[in-house]
Structures are given as C-alpha cells and as structure tokens.
PDB file of N, CA and C in Angstrom:
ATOM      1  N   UNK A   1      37.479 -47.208-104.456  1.00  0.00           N
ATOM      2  CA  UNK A   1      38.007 -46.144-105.289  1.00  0.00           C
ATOM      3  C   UNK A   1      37.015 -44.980-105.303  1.00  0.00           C
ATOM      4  N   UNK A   2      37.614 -43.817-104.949  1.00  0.00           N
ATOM      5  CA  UNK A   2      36.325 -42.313-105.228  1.00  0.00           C
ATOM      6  C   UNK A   2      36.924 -41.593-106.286  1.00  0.00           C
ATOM      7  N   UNK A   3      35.989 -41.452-107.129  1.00  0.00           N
ATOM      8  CA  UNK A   3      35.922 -40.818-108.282  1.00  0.00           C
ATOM      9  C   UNK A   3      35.795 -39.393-107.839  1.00  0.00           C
ATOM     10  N   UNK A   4      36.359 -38.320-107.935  1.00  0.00           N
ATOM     11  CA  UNK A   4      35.858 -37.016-108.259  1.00  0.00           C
ATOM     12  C   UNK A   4      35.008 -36.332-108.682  1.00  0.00           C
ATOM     13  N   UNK A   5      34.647 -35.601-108.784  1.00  0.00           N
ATOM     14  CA  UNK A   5      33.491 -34.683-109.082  1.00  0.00           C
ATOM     15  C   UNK A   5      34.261 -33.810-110.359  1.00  0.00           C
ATOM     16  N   UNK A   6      33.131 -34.354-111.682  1.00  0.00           N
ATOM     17  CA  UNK A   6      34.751 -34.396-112.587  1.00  0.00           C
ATOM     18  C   UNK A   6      33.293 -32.677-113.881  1.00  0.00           C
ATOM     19  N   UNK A   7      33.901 -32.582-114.431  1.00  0.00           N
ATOM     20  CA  UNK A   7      33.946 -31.627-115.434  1.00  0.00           C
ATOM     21  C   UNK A   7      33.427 -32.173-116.410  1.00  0.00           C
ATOM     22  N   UNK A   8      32.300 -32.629-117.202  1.00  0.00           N
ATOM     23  CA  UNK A   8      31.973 -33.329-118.394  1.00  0.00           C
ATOM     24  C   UNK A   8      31.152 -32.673-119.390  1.00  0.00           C
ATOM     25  N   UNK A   9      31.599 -32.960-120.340  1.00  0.00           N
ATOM     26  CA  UNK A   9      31.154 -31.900-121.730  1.00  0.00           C
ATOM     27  C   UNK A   9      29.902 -33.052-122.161  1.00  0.00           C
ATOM     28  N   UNK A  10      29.362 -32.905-122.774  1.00  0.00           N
ATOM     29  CA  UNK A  10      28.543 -33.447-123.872  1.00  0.00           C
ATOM     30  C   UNK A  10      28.351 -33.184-124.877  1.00  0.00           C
ATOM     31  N   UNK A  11      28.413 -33.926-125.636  1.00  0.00           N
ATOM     32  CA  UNK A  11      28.128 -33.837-127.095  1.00  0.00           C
ATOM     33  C   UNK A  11      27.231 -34.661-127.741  1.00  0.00           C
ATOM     34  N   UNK A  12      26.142 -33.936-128.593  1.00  0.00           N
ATOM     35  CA  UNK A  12      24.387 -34.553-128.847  1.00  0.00           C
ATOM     36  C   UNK A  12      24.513 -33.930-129.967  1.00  0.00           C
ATOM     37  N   UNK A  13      23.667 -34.454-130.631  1.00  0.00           N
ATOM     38  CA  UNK A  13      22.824 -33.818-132.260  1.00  0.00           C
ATOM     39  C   UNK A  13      21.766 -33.124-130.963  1.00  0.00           C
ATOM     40  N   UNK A  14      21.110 -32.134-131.685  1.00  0.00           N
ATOM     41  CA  UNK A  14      19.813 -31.192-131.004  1.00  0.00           C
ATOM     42  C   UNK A  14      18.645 -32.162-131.389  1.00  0.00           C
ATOM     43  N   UNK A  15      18.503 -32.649-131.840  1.00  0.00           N
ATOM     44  CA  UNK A  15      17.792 -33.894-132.263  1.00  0.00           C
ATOM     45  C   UNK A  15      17.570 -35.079-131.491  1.00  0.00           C
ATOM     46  N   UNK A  16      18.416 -34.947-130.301  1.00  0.00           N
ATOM     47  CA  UNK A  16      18.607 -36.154-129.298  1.00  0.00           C
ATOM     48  C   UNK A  16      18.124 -35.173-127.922  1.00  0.00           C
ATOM     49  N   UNK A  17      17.640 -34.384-128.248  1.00  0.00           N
ATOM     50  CA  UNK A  17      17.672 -33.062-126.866  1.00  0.00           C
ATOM     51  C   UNK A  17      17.022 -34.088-125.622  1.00  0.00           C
ATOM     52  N   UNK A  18      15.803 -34.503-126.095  1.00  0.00           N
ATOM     53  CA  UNK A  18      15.181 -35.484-124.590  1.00  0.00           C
ATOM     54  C   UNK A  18      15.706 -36.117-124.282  1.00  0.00           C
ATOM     55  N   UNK A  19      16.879 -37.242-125.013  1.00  0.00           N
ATOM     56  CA  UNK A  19      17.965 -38.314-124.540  1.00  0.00           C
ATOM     57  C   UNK A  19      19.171 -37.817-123.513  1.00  0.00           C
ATOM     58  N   UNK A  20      19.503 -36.152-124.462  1.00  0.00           N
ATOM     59  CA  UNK A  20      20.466 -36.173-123.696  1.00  0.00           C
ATOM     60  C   UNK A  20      20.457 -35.388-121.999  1.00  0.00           C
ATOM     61  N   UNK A  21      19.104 -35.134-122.498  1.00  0.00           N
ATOM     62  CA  UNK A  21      18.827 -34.124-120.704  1.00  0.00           C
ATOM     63  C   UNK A  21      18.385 -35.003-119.956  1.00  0.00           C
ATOM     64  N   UNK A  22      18.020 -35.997-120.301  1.00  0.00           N
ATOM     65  CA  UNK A  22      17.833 -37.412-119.150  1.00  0.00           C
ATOM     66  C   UNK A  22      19.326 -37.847-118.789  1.00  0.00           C
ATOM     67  N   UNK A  23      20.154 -37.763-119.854  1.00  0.00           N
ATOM     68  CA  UNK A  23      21.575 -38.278-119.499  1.00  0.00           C
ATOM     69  C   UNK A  23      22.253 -36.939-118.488  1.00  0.00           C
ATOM     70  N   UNK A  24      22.130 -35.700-118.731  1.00  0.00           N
ATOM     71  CA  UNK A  24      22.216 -34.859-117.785  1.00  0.00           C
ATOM     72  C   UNK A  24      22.117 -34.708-116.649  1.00  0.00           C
ATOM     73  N   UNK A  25      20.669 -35.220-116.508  1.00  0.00           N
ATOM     74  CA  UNK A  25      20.159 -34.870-114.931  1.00  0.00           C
ATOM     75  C   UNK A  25      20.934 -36.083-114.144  1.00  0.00           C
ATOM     76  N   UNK A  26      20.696 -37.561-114.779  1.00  0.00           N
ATOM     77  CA  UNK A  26      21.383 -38.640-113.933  1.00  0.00           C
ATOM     78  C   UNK A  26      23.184 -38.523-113.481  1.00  0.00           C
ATOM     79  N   UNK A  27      24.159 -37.679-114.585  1.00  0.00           N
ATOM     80  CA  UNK A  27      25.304 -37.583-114.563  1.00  0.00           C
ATOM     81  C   UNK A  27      25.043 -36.456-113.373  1.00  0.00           C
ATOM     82  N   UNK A  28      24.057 -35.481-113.510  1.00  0.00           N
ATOM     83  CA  UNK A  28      24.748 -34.166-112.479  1.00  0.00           C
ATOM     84  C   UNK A  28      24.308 -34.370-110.830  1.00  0.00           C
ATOM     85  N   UNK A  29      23.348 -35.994-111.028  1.00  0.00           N
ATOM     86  CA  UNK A  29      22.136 -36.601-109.639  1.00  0.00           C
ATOM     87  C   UNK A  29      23.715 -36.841-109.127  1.00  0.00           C
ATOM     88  N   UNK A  30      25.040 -37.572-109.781  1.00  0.00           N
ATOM     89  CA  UNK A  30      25.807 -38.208-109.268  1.00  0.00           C
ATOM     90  C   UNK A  30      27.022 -36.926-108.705  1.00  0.00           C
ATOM     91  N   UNK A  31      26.615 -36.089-109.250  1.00  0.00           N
ATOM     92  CA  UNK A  31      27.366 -34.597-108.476  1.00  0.00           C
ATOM     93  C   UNK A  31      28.502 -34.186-109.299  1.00  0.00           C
ATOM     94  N   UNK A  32      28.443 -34.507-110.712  1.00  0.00           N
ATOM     95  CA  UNK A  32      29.491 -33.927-111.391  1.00  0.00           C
ATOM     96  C   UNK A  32      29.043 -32.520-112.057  1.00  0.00           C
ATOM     97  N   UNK A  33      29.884 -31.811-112.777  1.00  0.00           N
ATOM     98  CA  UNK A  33      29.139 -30.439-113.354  1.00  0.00           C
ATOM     99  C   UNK A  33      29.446 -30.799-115.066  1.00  0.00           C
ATOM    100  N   UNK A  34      27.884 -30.553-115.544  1.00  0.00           N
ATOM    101  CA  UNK A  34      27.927 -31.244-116.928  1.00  0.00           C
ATOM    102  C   UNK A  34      27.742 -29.967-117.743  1.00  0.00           C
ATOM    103  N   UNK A  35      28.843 -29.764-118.678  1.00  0.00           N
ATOM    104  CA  UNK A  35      28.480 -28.557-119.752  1.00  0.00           C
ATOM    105  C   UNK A  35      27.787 -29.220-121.201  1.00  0.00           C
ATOM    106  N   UNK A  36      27.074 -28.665-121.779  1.00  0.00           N
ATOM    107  CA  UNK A  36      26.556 -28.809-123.019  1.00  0.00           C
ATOM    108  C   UNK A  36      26.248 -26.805-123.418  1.00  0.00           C
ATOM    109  N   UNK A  37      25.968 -27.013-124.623  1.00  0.00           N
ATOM    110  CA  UNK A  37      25.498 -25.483-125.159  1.00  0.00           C
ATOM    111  C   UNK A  37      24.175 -24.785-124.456  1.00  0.00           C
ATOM    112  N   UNK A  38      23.739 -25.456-123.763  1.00  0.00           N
ATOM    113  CA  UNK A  38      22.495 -24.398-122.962  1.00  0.00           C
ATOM    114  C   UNK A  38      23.187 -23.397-122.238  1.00  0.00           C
ATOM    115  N   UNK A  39      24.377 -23.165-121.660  1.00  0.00           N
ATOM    116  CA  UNK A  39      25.304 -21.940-121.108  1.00  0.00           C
ATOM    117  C   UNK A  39      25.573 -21.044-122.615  1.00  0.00           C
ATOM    118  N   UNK A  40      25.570 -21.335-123.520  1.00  0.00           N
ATOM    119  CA  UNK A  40      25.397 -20.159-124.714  1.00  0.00           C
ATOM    120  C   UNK A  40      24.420 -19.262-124.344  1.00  0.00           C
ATOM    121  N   UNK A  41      25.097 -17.573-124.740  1.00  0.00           N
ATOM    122  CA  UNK A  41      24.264 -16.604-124.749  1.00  0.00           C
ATOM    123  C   UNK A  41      23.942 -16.183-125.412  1.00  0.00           C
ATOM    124  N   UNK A  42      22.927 -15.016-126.106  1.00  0.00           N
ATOM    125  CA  UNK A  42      23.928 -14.475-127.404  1.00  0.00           C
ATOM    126  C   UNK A  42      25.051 -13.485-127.627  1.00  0.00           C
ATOM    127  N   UNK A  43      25.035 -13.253-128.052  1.00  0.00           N
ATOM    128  CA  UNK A  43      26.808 -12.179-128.469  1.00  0.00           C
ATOM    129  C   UNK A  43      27.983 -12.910-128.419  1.00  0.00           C
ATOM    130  N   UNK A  44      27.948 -14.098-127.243  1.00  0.00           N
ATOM    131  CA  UNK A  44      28.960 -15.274-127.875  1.00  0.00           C
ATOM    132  C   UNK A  44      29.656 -15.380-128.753  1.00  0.00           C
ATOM    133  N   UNK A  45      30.944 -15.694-129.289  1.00  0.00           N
ATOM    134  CA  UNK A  45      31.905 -16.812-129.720  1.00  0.00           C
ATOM    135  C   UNK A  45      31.361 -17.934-129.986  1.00  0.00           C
ATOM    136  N   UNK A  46      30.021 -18.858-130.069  1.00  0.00           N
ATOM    137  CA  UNK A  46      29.797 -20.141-129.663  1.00  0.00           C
ATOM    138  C   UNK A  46      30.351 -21.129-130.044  1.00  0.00           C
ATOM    139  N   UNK A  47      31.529 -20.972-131.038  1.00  0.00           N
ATOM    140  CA  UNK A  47      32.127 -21.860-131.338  1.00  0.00           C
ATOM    141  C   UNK A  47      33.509 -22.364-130.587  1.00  0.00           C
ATOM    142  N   UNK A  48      33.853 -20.935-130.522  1.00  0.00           N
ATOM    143  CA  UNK A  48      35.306 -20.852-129.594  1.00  0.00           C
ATOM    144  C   UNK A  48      34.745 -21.404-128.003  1.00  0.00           C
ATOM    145  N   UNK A  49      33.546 -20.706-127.270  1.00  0.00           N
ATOM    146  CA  UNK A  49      33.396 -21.364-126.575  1.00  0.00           C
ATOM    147  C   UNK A  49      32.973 -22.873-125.811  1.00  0.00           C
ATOM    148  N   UNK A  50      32.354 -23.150-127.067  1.00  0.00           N
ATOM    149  CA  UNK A  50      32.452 -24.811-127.618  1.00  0.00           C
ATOM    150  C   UNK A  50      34.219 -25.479-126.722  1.00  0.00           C
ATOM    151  N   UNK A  51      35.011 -24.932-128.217  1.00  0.00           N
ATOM    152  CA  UNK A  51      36.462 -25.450-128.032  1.00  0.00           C
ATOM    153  C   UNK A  51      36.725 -25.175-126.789  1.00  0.00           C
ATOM    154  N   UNK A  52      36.661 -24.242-125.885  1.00  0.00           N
ATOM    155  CA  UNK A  52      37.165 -24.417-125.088  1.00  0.00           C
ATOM    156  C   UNK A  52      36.603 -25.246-123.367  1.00  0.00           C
ATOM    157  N   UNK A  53      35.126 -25.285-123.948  1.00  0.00           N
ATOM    158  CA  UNK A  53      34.977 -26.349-122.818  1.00  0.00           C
ATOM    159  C   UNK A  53      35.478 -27.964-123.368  1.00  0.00           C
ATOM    160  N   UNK A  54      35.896 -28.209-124.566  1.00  0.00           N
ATOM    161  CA  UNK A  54      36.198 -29.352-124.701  1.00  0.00           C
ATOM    162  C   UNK A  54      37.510 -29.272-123.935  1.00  0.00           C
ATOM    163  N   UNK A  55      38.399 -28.431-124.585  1.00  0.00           N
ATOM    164  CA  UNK A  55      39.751 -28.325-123.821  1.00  0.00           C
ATOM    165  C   UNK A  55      40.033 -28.560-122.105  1.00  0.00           C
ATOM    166  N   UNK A  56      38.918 -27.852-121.197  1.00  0.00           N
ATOM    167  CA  UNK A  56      39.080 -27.779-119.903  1.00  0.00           C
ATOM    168  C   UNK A  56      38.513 -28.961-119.669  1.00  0.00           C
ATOM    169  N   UNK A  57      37.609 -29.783-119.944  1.00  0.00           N
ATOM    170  CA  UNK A  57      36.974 -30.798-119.398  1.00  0.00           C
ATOM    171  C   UNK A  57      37.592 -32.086-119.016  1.00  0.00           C
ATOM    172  N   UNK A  58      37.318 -32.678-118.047  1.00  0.00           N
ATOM    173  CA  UNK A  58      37.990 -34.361-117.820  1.00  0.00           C
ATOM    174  C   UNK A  58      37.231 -35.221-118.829  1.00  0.00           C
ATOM    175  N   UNK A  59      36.391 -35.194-119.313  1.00  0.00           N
ATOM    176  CA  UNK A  59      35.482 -36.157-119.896  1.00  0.00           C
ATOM    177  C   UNK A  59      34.388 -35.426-120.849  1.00  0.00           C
ATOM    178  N   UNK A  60      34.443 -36.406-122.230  1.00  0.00           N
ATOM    179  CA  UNK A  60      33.188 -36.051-122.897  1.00  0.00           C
ATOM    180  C   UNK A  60      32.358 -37.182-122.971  1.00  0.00           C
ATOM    181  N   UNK A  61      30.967 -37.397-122.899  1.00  0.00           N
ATOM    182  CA  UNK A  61      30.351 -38.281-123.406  1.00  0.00           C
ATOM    183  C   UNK A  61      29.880 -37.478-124.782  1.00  0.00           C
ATOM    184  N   UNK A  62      29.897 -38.470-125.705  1.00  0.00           N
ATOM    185  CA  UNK A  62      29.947 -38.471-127.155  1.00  0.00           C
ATOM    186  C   UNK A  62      28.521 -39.219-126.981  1.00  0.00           C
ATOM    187  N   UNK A  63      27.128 -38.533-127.056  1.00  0.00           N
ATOM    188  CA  UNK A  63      25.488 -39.339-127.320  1.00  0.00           C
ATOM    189  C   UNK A  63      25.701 -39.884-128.687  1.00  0.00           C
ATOM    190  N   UNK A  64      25.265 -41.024-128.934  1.00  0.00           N
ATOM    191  CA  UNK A  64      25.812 -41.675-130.221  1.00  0.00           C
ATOM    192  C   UNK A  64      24.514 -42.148-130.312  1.00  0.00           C
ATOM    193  N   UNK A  65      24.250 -41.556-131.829  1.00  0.00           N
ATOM    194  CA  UNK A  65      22.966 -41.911-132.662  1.00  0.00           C
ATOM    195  C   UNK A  65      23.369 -41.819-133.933  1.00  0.00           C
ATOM    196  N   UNK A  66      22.178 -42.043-134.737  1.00  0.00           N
ATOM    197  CA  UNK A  66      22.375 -41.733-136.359  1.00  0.00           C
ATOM    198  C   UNK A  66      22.346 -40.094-136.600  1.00  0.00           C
ATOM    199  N   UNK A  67      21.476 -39.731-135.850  1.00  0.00           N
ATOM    200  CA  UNK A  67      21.800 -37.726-136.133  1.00  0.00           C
ATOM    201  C   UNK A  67      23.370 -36.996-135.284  1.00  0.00           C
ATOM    202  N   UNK A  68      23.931 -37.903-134.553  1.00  0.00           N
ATOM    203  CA  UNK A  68      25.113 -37.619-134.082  1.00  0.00           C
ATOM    204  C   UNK A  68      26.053 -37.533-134.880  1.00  0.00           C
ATOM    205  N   UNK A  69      25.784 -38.472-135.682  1.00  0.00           N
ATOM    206  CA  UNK A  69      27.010 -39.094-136.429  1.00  0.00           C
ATOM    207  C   UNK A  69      27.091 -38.689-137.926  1.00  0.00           C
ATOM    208  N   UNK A  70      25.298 -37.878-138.201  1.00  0.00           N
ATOM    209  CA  UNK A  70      25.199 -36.705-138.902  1.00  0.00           C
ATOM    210  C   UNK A  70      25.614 -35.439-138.887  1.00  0.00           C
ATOM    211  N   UNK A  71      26.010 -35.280-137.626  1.00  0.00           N
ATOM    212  CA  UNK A  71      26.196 -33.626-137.644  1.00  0.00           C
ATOM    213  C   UNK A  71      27.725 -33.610-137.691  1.00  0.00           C
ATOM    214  N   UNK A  72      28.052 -32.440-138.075  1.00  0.00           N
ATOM    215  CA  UNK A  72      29.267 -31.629-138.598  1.00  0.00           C
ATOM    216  C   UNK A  72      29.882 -31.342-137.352  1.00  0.00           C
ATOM    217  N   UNK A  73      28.903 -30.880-136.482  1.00  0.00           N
ATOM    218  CA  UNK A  73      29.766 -30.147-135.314  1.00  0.00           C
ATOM    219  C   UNK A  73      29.765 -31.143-134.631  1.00  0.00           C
ATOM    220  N   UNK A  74      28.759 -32.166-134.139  1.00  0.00           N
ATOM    221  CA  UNK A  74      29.299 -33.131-133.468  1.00  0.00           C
ATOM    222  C   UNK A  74      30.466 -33.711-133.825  1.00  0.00           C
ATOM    223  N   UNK A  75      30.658 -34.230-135.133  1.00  0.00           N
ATOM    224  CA  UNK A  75      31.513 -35.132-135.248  1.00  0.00           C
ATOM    225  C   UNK A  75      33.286 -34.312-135.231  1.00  0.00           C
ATOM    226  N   UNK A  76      32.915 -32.924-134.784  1.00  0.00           N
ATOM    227  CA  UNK A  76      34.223 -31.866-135.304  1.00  0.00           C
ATOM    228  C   UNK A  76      34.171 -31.869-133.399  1.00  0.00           C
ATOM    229  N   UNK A  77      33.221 -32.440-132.474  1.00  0.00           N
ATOM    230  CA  UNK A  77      33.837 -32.084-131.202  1.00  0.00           C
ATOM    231  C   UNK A  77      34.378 -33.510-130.675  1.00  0.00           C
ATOM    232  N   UNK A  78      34.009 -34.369-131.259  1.00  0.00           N
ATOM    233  CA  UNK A  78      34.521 -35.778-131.370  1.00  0.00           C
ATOM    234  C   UNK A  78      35.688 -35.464-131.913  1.00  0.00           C
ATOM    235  N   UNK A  79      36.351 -34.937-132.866  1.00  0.00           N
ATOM    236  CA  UNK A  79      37.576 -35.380-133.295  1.00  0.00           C
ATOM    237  C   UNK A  79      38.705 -34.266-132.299  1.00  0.00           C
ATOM    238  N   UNK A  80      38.302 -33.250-132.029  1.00  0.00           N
ATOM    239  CA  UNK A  80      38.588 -32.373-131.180  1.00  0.00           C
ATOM    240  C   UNK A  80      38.899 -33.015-129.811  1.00  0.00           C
ATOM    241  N   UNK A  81      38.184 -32.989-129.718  1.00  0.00           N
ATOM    242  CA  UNK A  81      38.191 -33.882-128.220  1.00  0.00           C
ATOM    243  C   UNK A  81      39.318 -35.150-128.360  1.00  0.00           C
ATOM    244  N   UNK A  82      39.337 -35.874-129.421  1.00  0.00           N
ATOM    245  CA  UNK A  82      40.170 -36.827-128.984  1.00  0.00           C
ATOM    246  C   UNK A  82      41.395 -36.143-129.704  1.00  0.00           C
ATOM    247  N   UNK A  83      41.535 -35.179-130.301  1.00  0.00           N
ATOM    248  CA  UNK A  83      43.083 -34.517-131.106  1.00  0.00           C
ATOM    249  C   UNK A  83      43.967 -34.351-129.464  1.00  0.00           C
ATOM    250  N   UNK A  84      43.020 -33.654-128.757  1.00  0.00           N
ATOM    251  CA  UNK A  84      43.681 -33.296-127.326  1.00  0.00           C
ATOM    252  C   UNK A  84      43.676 -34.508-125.990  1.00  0.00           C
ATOM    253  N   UNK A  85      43.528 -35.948-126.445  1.00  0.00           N
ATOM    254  CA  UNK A  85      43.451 -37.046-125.811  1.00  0.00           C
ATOM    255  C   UNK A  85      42.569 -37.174-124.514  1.00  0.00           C
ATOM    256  N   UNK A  86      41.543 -36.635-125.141  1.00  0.00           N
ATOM    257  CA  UNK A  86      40.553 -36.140-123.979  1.00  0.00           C
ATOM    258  C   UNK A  86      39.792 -37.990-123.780  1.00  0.00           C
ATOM    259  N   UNK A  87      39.421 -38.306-122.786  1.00  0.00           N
ATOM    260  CA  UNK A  87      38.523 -39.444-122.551  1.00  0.00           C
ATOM    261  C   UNK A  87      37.474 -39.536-123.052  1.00  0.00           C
ATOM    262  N   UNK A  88      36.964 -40.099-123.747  1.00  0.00           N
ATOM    263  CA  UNK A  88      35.463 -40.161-124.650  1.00  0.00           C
ATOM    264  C   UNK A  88      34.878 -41.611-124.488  1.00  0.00           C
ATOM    265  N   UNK A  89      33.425 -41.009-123.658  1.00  0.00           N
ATOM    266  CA  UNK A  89      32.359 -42.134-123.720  1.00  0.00           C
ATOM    267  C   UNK A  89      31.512 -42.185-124.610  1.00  0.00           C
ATOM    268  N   UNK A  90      31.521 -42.775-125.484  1.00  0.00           N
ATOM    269  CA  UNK A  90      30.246 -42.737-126.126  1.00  0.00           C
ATOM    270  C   UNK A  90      28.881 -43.617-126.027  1.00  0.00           C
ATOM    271  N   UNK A  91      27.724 -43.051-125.796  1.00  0.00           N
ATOM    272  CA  UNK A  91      26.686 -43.862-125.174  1.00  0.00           C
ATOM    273  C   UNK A  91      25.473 -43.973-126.529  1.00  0.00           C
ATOM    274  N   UNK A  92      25.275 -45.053-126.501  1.00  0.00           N
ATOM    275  CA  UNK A  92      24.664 -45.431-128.153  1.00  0.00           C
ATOM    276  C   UNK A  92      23.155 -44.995-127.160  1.00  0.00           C
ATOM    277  N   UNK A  93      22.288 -44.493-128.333  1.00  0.00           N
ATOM    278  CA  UNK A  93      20.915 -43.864-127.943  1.00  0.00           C
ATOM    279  C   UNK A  93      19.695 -44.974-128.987  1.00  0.00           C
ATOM    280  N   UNK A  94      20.021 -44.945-129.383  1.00  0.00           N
ATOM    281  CA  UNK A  94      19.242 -46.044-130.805  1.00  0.00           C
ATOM    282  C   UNK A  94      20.077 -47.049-131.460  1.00  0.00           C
ATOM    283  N   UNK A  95      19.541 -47.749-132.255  1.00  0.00           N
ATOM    284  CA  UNK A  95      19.861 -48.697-133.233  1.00  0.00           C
ATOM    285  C   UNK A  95      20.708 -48.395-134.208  1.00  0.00           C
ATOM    286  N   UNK A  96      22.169 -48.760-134.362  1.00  0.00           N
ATOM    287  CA  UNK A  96      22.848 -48.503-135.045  1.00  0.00           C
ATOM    288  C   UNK A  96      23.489 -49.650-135.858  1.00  0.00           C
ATOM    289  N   UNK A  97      23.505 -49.036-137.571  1.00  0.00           N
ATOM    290  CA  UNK A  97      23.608 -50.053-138.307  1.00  0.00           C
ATOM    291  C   UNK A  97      25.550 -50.122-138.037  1.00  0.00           C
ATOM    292  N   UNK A  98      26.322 -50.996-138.576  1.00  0.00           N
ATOM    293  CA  UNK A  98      27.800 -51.262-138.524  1.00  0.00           C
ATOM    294  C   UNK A  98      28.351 -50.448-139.576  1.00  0.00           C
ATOM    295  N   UNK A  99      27.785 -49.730-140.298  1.00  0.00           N
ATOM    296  CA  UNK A  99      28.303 -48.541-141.430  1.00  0.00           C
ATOM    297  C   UNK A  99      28.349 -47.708-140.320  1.00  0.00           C
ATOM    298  N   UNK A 100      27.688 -47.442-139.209  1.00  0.00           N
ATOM    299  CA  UNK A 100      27.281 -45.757-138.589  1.00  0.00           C
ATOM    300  C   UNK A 100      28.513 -46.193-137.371  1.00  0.00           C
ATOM    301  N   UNK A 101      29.632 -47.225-137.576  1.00  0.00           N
ATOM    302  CA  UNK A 101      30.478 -47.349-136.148  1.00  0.00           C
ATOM    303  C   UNK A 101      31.439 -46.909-136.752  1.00  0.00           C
ATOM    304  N   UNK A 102      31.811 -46.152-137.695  1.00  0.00           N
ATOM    305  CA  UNK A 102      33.325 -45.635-138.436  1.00  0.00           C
ATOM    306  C   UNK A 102      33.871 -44.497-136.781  1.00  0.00           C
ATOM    307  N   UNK A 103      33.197 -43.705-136.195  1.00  0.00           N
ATOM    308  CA  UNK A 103      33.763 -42.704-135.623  1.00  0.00           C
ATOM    309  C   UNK A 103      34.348 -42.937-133.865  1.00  0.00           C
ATOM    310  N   UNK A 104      34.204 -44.954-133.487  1.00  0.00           N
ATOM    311  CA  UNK A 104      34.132 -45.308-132.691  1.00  0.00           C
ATOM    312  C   UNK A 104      34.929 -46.168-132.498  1.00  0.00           C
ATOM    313  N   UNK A 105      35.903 -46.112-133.384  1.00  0.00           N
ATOM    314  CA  UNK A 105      37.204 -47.122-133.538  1.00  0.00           C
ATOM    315  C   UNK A 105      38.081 -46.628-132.005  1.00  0.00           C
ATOM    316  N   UNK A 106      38.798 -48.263-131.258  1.00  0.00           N
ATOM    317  CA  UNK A 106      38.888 -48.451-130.229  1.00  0.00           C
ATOM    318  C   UNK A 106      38.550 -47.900-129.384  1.00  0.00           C
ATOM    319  N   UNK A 107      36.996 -47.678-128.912  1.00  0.00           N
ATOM    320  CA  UNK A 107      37.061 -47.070-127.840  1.00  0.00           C
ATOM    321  C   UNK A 107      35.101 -48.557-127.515  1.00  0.00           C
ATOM    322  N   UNK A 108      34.756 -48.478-126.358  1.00  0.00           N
ATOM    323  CA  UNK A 108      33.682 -49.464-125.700  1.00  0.00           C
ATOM    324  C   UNK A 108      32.851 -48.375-125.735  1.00  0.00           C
ATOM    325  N   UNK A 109      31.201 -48.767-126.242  1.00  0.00           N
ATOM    326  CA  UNK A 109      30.208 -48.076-126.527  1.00  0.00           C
ATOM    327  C   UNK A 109      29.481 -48.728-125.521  1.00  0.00           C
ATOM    328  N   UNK A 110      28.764 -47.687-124.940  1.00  0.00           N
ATOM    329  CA  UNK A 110      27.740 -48.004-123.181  1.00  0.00           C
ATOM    330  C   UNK A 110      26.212 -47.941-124.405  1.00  0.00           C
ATOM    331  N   UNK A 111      25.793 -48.959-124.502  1.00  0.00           N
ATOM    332  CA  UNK A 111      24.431 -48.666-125.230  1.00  0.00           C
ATOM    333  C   UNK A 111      23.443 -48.196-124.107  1.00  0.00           C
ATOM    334  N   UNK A 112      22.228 -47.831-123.981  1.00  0.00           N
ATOM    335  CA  UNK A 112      21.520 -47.389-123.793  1.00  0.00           C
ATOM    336  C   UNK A 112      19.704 -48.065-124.611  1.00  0.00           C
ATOM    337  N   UNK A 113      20.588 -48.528-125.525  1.00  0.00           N
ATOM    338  CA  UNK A 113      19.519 -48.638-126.935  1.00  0.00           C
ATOM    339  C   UNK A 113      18.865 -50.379-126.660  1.00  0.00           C
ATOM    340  N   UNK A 114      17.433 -50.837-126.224  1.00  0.00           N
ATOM    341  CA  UNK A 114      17.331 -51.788-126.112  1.00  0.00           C
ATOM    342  C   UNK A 114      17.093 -52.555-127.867  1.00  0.00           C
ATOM    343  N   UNK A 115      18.258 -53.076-128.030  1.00  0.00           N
ATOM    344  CA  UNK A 115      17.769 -54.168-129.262  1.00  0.00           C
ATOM    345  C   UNK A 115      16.159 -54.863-129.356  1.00  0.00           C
ATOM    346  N   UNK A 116      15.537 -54.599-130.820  1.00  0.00           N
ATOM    347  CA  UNK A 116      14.807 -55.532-130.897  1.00  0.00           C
ATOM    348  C   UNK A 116      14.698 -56.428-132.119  1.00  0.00           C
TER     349      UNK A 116
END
C-alpha cells in the first residue's frame, strides 16, 4: 500500500515546542508537508488562518499532553477538526492521568511517553 504525501496540521500547546519539532522533522523526513503556526506572520488573521489549514488538511496530529489539554485553542482545533470529520492522531507526549483522556473518546492514542 503507498500512502501519499499527505497535508498535516499539528496541533501542540507552545509548551510542547521541543516535542513537537522532533515530531515535525520525522513526519516531514517521511516527505509529507506539515503545517503548524510557524507560517504565521504578522498582520495575519491568525486565527482564521488557523481554521483554515485545519479545513484543507488530510490529517491532524493532536500532541497530547497535560498543557494540550490545557489550552483553549488547542482543544478549539481538536473539536474543529473533528466538527469537519477530519482524521485525528493523537500522540501522548507525557504521563497522563485517566481524568486528562475526556478529549480522546474513540479514537487510539500512539504514546510516545515511556511509563515509569
């Protein structure tokens, strides 16, 4: 089976910035084109332009931490994203207690996070 060279958004707390640019470089090593907010300029829309890379994209990975699952805008591109039945990975970054899995109902979480 060949996968395409697909369009993928990300979505991080700024708080996860080193997690998620390691997850960057390995997704874009595999030749896909990965948007996150570093294409913000200023004079921007940044919100509208937010929405609309969720809209065009094949795929979001959703970085799933405790500051992810803190933020407002993350959790508003998570619900966004799936309002428009967009595919969502979410890749656990740390230790997460079973209170912090409310925003992950049916969908398989790729941890990342070695248990100790």
């Amino acid at each position: 089976m060949v996968i395409k060279n697909m369009n993928i958004f990300i979505s991080y707390s700024r708080k996860n910035l080193k997690e998620m640019e390691a997850i960057v470089s390995d997704v874009e090593a595999l030749g896909h084109h990965v948007w996150f907010d570093r294409e913000l300029s200023g004079g921007q829309n940044w919100w509208e332009r937010i929405l609309d890379n969720i809209r065009t994209t094949d795929l979001v990975i959703f970085i799933l931490s405790k500051d992810s699952l803190n933020s407002t805008a993350c959790q508003y591109e998570y619900k966004y994203a799936g309002s428009l039945k967009k595919p969502i990975i979410p890749l656990q970054i740390n230790k997460l207690g079973l209170t912090h899995c409310r925003v992950v109902n049916n969908l398989i979480i790729l941890s990342l996070h070695k248990n100790r």
